[in-house]
N, C-alpha and C. Protein backbone atom coordinates (compact mmCIF):
# COMPACT_ATOMS: atom_id res chain seq x y z
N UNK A 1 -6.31 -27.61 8.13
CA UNK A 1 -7.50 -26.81 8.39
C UNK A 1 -7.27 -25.39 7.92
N UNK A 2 -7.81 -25.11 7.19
CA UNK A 2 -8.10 -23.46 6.70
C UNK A 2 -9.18 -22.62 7.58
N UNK A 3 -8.64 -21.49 7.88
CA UNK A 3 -9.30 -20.47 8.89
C UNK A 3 -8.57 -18.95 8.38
N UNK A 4 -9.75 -18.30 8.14
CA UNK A 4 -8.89 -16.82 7.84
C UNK A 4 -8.60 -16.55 9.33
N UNK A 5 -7.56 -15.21 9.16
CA UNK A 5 -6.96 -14.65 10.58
C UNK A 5 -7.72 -13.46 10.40
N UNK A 6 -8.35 -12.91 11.29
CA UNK A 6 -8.62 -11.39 11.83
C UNK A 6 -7.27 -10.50 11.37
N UNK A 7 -7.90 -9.14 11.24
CA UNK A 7 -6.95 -7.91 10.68
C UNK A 7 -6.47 -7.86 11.77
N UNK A 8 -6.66 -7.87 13.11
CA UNK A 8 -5.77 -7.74 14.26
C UNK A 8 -4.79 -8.39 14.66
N UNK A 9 -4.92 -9.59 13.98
CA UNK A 9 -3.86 -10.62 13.83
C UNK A 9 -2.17 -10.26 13.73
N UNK A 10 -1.02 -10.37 14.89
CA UNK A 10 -0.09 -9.84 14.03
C UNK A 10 0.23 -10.63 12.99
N UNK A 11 -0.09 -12.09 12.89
CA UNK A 11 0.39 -12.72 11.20
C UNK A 11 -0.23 -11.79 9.48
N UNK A 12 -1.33 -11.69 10.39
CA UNK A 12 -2.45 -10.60 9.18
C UNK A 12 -1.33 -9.61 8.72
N UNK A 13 -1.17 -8.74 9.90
CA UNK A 13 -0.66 -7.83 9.68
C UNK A 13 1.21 -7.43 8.86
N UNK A 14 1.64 -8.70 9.32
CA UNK A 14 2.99 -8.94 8.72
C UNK A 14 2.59 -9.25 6.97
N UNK A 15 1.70 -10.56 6.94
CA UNK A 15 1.86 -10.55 5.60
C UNK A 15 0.81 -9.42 4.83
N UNK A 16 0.23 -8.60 5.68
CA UNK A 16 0.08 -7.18 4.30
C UNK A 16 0.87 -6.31 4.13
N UNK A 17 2.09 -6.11 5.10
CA UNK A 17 2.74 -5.33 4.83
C UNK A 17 3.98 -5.96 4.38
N UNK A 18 4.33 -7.16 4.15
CA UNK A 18 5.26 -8.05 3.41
C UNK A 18 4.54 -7.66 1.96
N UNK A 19 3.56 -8.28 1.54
CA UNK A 19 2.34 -8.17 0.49
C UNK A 19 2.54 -6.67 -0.93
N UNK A 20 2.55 -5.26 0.55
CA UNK A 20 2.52 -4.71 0.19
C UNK A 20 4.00 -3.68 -0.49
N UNK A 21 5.01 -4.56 0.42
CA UNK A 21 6.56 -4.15 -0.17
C UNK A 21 6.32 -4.95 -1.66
N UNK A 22 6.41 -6.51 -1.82
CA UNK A 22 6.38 -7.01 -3.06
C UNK A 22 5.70 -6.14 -4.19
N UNK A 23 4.40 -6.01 -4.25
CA UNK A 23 4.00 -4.85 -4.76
C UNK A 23 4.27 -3.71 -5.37
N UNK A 24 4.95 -3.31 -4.19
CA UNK A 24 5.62 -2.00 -4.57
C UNK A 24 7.32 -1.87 -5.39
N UNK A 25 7.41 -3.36 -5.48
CA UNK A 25 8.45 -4.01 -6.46
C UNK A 25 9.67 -3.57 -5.51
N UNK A 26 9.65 -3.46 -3.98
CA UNK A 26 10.87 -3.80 -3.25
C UNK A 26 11.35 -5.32 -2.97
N UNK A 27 12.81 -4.85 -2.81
CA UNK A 27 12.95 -6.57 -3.17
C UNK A 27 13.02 -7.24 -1.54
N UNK A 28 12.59 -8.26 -1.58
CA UNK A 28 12.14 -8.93 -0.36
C UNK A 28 13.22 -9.94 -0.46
N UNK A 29 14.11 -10.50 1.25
CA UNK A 29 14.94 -11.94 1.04
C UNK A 29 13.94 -12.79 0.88
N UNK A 30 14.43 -13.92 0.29
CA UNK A 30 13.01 -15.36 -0.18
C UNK A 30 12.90 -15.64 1.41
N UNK A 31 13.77 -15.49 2.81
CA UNK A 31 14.01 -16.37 3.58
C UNK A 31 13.07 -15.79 4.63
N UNK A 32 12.44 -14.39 4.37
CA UNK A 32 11.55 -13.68 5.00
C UNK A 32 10.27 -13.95 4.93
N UNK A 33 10.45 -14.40 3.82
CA UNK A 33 8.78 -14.43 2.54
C UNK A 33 8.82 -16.26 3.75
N UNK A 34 9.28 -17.08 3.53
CA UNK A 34 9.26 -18.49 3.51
C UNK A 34 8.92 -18.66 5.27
N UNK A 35 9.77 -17.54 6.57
CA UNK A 35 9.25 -17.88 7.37
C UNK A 35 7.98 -17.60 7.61
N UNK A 36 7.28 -16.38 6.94
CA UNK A 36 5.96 -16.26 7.21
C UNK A 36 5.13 -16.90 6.58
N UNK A 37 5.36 -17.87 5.32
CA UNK A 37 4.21 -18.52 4.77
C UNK A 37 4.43 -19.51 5.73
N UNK A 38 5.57 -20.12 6.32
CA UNK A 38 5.16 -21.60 7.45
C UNK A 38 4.29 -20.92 8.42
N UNK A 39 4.54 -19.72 9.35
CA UNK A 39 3.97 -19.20 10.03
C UNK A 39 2.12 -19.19 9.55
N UNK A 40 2.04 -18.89 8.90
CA UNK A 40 0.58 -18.68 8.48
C UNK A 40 0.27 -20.08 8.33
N UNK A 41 0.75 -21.10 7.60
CA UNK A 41 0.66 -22.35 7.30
C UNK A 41 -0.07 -23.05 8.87
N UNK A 42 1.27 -22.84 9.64
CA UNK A 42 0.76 -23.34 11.07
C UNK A 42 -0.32 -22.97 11.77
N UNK A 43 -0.54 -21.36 11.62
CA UNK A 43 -1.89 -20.60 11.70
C UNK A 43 -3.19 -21.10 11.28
N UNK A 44 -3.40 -21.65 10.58
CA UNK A 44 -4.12 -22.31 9.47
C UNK A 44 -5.11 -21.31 8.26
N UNK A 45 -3.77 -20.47 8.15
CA UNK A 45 -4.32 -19.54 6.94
C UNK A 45 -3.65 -19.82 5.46
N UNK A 46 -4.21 -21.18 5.08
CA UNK A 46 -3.55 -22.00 4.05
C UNK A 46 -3.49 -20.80 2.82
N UNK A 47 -4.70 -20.19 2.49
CA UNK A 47 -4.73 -19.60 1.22
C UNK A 47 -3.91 -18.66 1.32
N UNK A 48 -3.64 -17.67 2.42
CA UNK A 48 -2.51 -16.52 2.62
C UNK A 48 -1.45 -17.06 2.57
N UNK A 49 -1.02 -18.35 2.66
CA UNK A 49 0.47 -18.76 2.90
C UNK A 49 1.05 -19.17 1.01
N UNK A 50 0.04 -19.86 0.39
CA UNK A 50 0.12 -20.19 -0.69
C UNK A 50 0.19 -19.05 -1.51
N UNK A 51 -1.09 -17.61 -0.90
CA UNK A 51 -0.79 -16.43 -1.84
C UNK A 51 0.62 -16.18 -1.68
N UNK A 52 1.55 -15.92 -0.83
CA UNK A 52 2.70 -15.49 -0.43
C UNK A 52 3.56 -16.24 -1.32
N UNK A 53 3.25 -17.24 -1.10
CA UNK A 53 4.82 -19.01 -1.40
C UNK A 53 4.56 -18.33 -3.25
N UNK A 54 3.99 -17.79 -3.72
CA UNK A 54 3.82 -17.77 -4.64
C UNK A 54 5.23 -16.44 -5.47
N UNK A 55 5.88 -15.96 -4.52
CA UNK A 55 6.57 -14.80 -4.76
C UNK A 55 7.92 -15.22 -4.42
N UNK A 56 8.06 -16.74 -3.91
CA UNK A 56 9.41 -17.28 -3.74
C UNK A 56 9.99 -17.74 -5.32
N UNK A 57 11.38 -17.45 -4.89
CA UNK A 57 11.96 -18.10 -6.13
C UNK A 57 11.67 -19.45 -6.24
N UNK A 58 11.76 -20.25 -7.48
CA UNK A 58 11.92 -21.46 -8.14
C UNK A 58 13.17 -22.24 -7.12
């Protein structure tokens, strides 16, 4: 099931400011990135988790 999260959300809020380190070309562990895309996953914020999974290594 897909459901966006509210900005008040703390998952919201972790992955924009995860979001916004990548971005800013700081380097992120993959193992940080990976618990919050399950996190969101379980959330059922499929498309935020997939935007994220997208910045893990191969």
């Amino acid at each position: 099931m897909f459901r966006p999260l509210p900005e008040s959300d703390p998952l919201a809020r972790e992955f924009t400011e995860i979001m916004k380190q990548i971005e800013a070309g700081q380097p992120m562990h993959p193992m940080e990135i990976w618990e919050l895309v399950v996190q969101l996953r379980e959330a059922g914020a499929i498309g935020w988790a997939n935007r994220l999974a997208e910045h893990l290594p191969d």
